[in-house]
C-alpha atoms as a PDB file:
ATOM      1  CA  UNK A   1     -71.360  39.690-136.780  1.00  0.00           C
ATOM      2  CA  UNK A   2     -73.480  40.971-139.578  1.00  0.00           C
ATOM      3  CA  UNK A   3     -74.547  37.687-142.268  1.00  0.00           C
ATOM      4  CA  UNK A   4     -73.523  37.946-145.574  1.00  0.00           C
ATOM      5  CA  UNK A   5     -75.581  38.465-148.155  1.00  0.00           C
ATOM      6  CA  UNK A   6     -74.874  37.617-151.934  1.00  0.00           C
ATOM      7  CA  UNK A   7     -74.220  40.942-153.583  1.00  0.00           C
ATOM      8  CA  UNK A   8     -76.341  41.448-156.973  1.00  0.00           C
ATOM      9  CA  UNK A   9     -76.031  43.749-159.474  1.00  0.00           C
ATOM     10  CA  UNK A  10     -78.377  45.510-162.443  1.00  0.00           C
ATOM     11  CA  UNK A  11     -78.455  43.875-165.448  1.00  0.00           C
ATOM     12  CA  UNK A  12     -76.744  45.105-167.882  1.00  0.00           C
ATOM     13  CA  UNK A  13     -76.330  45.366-172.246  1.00  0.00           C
ATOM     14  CA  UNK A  14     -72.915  45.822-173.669  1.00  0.00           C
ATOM     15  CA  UNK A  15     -72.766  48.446-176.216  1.00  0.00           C
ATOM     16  CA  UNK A  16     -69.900  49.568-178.299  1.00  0.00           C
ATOM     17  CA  UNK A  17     -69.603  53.578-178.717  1.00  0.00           C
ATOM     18  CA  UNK A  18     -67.110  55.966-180.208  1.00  0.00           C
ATOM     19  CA  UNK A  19     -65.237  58.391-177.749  1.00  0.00           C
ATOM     20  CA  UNK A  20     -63.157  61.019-179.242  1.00  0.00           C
ATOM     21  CA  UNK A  21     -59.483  60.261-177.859  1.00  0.00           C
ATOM     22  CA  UNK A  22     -58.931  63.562-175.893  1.00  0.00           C
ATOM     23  CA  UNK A  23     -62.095  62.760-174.007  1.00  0.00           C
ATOM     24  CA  UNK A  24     -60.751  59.046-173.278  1.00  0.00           C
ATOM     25  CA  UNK A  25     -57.147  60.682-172.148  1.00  0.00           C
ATOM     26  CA  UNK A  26     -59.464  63.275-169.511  1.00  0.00           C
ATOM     27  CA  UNK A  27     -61.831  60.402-168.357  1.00  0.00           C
ATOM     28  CA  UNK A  28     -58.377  58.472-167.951  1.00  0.00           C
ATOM     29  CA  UNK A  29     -56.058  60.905-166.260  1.00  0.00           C
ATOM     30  CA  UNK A  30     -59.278  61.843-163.630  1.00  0.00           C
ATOM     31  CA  UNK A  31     -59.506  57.930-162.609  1.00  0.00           C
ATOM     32  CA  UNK A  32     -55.990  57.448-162.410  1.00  0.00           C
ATOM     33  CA  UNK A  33     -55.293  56.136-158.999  1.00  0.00           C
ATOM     34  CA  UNK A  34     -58.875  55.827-158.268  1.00  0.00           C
ATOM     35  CA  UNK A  35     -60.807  52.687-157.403  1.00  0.00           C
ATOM     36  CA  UNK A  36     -62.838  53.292-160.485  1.00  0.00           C
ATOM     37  CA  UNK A  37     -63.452  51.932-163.661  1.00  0.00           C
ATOM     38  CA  UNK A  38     -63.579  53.983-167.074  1.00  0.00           C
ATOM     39  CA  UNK A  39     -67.530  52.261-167.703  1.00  0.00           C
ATOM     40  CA  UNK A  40     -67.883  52.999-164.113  1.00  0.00           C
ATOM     41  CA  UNK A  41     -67.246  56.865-164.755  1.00  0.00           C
ATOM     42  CA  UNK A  42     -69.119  56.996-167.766  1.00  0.00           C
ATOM     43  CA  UNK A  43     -72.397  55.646-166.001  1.00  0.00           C
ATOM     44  CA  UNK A  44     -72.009  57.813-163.515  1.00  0.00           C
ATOM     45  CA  UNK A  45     -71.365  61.076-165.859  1.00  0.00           C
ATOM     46  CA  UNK A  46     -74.320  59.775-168.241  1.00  0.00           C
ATOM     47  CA  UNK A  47     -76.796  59.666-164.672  1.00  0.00           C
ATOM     48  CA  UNK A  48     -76.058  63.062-163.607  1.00  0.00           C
ATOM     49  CA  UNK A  49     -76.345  64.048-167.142  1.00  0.00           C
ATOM     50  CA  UNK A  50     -80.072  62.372-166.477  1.00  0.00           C
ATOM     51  CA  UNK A  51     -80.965  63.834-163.621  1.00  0.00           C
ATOM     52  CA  UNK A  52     -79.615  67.184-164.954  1.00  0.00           C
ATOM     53  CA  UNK A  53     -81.646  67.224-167.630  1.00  0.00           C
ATOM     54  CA  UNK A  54     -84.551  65.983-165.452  1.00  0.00           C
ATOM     55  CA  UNK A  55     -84.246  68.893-163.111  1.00  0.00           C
ATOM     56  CA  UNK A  56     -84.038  71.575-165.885  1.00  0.00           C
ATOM     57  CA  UNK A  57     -87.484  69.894-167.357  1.00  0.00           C
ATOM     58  CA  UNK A  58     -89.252  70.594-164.300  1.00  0.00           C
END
């Protein structure tokens, strides 16, 4: 049997943006019935957005 081990997680900062509703409604009907959270598609769309950008500087 493996031992546990205490998950941990990055810190993180709360900040408040603005979406524009038809973007919340697309983010929404793409996670429906997913095991994901809206912050948790947003961080992952804003990371590949990143490493887009990263790649296209190179």
């Amino acid at each position: 049997m493996a031992s546990f081990k205490i998950p941990s997680f990055p810190p993180t900062t709360n900040k408040t943006i603005r979406f524009p509703n038809d973007v919340i409604e697309q983010v929404e009907a793409k996670i429906e019935g997913q095991n994901c959270t809206f912050s948790a598609f947003v961080i992952a769309a804003v990371r590949a957005a990143l490493d887009d950008l990263d790649q296209k500087k190179h």
